[in-house]
N, C-alpha and C. Protein backbone atom coordinates (compact mmCIF):
# COMPACT_ATOMS: atom_id res chain seq x y z
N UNK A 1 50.82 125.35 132.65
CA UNK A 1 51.97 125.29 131.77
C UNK A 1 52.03 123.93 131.09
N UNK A 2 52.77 124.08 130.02
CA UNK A 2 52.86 123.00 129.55
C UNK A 2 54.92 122.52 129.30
N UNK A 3 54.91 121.24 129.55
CA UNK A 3 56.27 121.23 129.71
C UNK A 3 56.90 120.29 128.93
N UNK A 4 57.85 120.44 128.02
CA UNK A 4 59.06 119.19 127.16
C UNK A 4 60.20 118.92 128.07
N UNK A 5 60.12 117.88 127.70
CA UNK A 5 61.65 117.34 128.28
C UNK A 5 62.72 117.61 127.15
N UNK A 6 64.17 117.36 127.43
CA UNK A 6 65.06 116.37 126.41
C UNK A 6 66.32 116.41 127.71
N UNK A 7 67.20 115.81 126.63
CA UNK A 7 68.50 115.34 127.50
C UNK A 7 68.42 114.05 127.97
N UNK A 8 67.99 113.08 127.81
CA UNK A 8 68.00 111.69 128.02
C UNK A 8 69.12 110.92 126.89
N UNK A 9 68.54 109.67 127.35
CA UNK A 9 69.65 108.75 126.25
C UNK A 9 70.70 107.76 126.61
N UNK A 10 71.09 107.26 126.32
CA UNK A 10 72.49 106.07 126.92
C UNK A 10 73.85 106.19 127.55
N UNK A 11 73.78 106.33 128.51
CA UNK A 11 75.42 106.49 128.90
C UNK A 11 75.77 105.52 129.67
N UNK A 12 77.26 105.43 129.72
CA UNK A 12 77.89 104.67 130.65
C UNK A 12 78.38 105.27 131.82
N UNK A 13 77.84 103.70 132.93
CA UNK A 13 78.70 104.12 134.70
C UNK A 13 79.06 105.09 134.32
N UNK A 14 79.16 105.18 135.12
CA UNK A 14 80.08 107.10 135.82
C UNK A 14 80.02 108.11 134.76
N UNK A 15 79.18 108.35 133.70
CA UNK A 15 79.25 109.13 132.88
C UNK A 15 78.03 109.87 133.60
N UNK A 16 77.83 111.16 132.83
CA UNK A 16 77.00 112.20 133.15
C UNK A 16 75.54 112.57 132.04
N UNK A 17 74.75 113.12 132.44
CA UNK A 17 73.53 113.30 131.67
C UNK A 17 73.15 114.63 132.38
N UNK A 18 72.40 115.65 131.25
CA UNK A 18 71.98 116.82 131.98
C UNK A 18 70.24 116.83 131.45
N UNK A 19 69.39 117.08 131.99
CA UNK A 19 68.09 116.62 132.06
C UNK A 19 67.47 118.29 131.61
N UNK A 20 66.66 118.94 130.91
CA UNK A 20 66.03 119.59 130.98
C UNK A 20 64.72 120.16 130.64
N UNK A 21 63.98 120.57 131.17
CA UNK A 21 62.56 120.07 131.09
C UNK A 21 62.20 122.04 130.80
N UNK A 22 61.37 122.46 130.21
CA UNK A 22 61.14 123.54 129.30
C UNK A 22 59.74 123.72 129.11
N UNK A 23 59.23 124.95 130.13
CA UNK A 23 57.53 125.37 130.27
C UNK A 23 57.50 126.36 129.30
N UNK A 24 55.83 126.16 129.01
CA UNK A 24 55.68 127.12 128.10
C UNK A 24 54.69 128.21 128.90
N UNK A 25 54.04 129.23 128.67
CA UNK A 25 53.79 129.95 129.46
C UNK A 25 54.51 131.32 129.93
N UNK A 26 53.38 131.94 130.69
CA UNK A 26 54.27 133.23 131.21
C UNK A 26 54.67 133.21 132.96
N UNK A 27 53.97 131.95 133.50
CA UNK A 27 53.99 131.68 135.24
C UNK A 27 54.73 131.02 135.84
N UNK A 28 55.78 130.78 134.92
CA UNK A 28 56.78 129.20 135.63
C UNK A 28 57.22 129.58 136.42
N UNK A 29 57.35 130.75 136.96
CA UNK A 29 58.31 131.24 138.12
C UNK A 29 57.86 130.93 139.24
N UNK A 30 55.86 130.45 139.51
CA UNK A 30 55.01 130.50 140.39
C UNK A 30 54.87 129.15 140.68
N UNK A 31 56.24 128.36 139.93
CA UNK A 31 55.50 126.70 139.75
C UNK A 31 56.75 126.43 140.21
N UNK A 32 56.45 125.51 141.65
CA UNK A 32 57.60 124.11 142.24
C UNK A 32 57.72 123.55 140.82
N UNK A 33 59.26 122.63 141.07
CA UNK A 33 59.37 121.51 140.28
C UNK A 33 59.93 120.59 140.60
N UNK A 34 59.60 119.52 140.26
CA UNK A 34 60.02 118.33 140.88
C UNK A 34 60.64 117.61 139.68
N UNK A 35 61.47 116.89 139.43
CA UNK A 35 62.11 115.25 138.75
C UNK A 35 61.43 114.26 139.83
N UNK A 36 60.84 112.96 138.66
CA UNK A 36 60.45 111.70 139.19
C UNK A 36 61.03 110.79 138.36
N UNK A 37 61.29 109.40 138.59
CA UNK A 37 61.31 108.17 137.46
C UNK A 37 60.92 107.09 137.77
N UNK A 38 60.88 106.87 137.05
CA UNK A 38 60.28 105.15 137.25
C UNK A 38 60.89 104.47 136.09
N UNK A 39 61.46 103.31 137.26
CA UNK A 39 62.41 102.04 136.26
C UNK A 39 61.21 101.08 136.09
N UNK A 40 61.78 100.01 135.16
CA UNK A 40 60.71 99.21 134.51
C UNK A 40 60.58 98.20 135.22
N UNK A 41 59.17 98.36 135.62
CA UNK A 41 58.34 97.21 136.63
C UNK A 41 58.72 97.85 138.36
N UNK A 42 58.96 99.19 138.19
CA UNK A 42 59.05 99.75 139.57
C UNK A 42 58.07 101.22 139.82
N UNK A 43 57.78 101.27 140.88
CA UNK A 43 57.11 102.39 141.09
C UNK A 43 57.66 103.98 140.96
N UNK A 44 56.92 104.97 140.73
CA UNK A 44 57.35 106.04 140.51
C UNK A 44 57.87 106.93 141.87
N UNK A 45 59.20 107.28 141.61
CA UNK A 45 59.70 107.72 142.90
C UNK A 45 59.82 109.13 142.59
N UNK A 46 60.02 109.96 144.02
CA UNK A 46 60.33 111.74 143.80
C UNK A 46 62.27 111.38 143.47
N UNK A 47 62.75 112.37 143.14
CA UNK A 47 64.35 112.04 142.86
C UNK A 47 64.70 113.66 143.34
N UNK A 48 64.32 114.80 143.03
CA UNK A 48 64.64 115.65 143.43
C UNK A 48 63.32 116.91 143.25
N UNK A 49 63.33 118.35 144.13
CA UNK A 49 62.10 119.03 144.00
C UNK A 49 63.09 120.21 144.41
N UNK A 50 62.63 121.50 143.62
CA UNK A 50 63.07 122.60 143.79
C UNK A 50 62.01 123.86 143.87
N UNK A 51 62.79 124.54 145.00
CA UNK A 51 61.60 125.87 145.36
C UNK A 51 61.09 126.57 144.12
N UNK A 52 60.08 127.71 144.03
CA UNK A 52 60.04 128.59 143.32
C UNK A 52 61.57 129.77 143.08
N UNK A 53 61.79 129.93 144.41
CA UNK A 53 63.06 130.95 144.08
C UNK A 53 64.09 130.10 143.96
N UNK A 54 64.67 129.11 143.33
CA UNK A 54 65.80 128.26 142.59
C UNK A 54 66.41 127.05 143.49
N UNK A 55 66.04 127.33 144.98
CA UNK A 55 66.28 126.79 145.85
C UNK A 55 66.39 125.09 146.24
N UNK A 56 67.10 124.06 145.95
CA UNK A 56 66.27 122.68 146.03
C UNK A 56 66.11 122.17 147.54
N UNK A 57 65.30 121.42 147.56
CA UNK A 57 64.80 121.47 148.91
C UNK A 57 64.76 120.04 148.45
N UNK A 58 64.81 119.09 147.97
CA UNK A 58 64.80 117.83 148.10
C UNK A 58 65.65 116.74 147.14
N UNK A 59 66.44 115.76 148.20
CA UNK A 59 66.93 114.87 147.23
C UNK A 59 66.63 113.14 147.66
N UNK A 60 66.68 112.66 146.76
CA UNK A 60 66.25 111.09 147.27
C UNK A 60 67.71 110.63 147.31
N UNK A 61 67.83 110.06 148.79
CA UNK A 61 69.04 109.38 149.58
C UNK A 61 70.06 109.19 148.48
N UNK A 62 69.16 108.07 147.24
CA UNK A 62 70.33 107.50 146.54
C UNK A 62 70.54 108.47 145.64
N UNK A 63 70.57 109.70 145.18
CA UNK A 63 71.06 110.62 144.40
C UNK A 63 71.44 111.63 144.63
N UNK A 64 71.54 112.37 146.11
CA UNK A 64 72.19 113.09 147.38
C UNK A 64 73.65 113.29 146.64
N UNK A 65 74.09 113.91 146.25
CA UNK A 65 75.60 114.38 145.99
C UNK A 65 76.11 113.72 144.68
N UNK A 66 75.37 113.23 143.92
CA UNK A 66 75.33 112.64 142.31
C UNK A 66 74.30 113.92 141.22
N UNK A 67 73.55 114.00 141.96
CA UNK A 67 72.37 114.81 140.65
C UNK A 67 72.50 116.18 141.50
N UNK A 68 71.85 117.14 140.68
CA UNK A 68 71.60 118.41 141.23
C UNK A 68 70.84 119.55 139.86
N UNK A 69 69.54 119.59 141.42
CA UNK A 69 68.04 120.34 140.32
C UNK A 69 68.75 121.61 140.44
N UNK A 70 67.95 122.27 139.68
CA UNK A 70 68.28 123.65 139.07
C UNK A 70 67.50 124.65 138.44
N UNK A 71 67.36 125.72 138.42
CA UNK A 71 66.03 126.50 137.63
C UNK A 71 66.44 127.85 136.99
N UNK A 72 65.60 128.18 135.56
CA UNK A 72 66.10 129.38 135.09
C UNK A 72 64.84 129.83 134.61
N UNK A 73 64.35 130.76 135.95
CA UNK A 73 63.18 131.08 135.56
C UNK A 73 62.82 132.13 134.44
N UNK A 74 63.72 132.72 134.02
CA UNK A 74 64.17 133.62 133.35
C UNK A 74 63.59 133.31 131.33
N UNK A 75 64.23 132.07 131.58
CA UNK A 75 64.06 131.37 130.46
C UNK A 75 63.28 129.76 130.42
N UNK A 76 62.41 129.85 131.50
CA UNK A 76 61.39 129.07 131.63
C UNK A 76 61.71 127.49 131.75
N UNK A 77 63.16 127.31 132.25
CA UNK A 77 63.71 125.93 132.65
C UNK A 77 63.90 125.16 133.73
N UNK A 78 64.23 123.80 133.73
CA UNK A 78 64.37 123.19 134.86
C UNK A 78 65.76 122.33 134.24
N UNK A 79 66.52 121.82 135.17
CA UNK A 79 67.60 120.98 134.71
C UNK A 79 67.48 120.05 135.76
N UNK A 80 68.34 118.59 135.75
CA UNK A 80 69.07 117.81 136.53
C UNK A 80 69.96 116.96 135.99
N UNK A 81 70.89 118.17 136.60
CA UNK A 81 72.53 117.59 136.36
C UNK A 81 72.50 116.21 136.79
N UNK A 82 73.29 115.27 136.14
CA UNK A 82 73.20 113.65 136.81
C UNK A 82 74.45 113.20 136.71
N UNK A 83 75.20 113.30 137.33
CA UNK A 83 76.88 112.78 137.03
C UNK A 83 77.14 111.36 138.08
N UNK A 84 78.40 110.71 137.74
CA UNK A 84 78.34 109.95 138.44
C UNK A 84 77.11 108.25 138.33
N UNK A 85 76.46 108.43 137.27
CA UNK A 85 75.37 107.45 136.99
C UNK A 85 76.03 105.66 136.96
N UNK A 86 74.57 105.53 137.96
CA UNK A 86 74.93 103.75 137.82
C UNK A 86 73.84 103.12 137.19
N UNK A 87 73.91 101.92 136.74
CA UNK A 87 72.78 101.30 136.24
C UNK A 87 71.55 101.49 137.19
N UNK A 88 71.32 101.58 138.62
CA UNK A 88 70.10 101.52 138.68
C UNK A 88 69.61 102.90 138.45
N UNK A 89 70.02 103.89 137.99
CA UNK A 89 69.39 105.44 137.47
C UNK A 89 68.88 105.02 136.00
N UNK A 90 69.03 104.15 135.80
CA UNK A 90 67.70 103.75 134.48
C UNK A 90 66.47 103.58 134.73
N UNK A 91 66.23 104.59 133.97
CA UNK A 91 64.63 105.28 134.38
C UNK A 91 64.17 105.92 133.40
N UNK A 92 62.73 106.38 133.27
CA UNK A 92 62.34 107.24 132.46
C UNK A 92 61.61 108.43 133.34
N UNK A 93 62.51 109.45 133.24
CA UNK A 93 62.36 110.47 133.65
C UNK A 93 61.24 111.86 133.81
N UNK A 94 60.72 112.29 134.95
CA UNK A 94 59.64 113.30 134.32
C UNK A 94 59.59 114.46 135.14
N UNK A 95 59.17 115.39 134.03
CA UNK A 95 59.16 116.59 135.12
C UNK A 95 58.45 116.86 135.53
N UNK A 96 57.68 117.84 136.76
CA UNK A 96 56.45 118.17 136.95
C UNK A 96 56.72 119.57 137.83
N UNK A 97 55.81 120.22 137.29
CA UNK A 97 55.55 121.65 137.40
C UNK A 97 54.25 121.75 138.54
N UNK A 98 54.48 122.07 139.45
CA UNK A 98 53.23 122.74 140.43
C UNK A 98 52.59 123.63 140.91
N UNK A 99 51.43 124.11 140.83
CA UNK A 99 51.31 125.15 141.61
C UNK A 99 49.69 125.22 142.43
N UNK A 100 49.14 125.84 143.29
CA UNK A 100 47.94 125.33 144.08
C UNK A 100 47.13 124.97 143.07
N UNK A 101 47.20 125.88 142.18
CA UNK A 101 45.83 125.50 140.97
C UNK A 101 45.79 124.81 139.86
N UNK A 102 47.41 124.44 139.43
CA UNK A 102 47.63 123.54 138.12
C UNK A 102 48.75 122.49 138.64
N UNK A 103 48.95 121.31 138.36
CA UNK A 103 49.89 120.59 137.92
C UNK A 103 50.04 120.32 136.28
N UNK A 104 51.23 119.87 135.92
CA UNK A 104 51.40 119.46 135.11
C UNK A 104 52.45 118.88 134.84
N UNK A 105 52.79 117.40 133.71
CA UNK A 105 53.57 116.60 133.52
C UNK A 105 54.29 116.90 132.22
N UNK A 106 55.86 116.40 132.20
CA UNK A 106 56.04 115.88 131.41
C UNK A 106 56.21 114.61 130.64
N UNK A 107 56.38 114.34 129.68
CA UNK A 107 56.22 112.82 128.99
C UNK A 107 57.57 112.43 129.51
N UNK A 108 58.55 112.89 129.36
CA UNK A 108 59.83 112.08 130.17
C UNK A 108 61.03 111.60 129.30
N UNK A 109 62.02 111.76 129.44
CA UNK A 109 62.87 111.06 128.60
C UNK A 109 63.48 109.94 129.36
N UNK A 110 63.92 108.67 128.26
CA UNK A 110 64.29 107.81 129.40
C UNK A 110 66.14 108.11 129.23
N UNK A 111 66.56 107.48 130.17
CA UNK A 111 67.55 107.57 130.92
C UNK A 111 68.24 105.71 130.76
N UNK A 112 69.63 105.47 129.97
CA UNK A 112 69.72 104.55 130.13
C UNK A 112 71.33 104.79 130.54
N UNK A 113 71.53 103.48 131.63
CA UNK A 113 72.63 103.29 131.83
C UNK A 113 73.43 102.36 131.99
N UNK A 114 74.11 101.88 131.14
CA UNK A 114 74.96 100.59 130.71
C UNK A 114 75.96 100.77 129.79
N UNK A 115 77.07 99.07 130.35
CA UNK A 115 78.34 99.49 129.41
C UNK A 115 78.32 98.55 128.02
């Protein structure tokens, strides 16, 4: 698959951002997905990963009850809701699609947060 992002962009503290990342293809239903980011001059971290059947199965400590992944396999999407944002969720964001035989990335939108 191949995947776009959008939904990035500037907000302030405690404001919200909705992230969604968009496969092309007929198999997305067969593909984990994960959100990663990486802030500038930091390493790339997992932030959240969701089953094939819509399920999320993973959140990173510091975004536990702030963000929340999501999937519409229906219409070949991924989301992450992000509410609640502090400056260190400035990042540039990416999606990634998995499955035993393909990965694939997206380019990422960045994510800024300041007042």
């Amino acid at each position: 698959v191949q995947l776009v992002e959008s939904g990035g962009g500037l907000v302030r503290p405690g404001g919200s951002l909705r992230l969604s990342c968009t496969a092309s293809g007929s198999t997305f239903d067969s593909y984990v997905v994960s959100w990663y980011r990486q802030g500038q001059g930091q390493a790339r971290e997992l932030v959240a990963h969701i089953n094939t059947g819509g399920i999320p199965v993973y959140y990173a400590a510091h975004v536990k009850c702030r963000f929340t992944i999501s999937r519409d396999n229906a219409k070949n999407k991924a989301f992450l809701q992000m509410d609640s944002l502090i400056p260190d969720d400035t990042a540039m964001y990416s999606c990634k699609a998995a499955v035993v035989w393909d990965e694939s990335w997206g380019l990422g939108p960045q994510v800024t947060v300041s007042s």
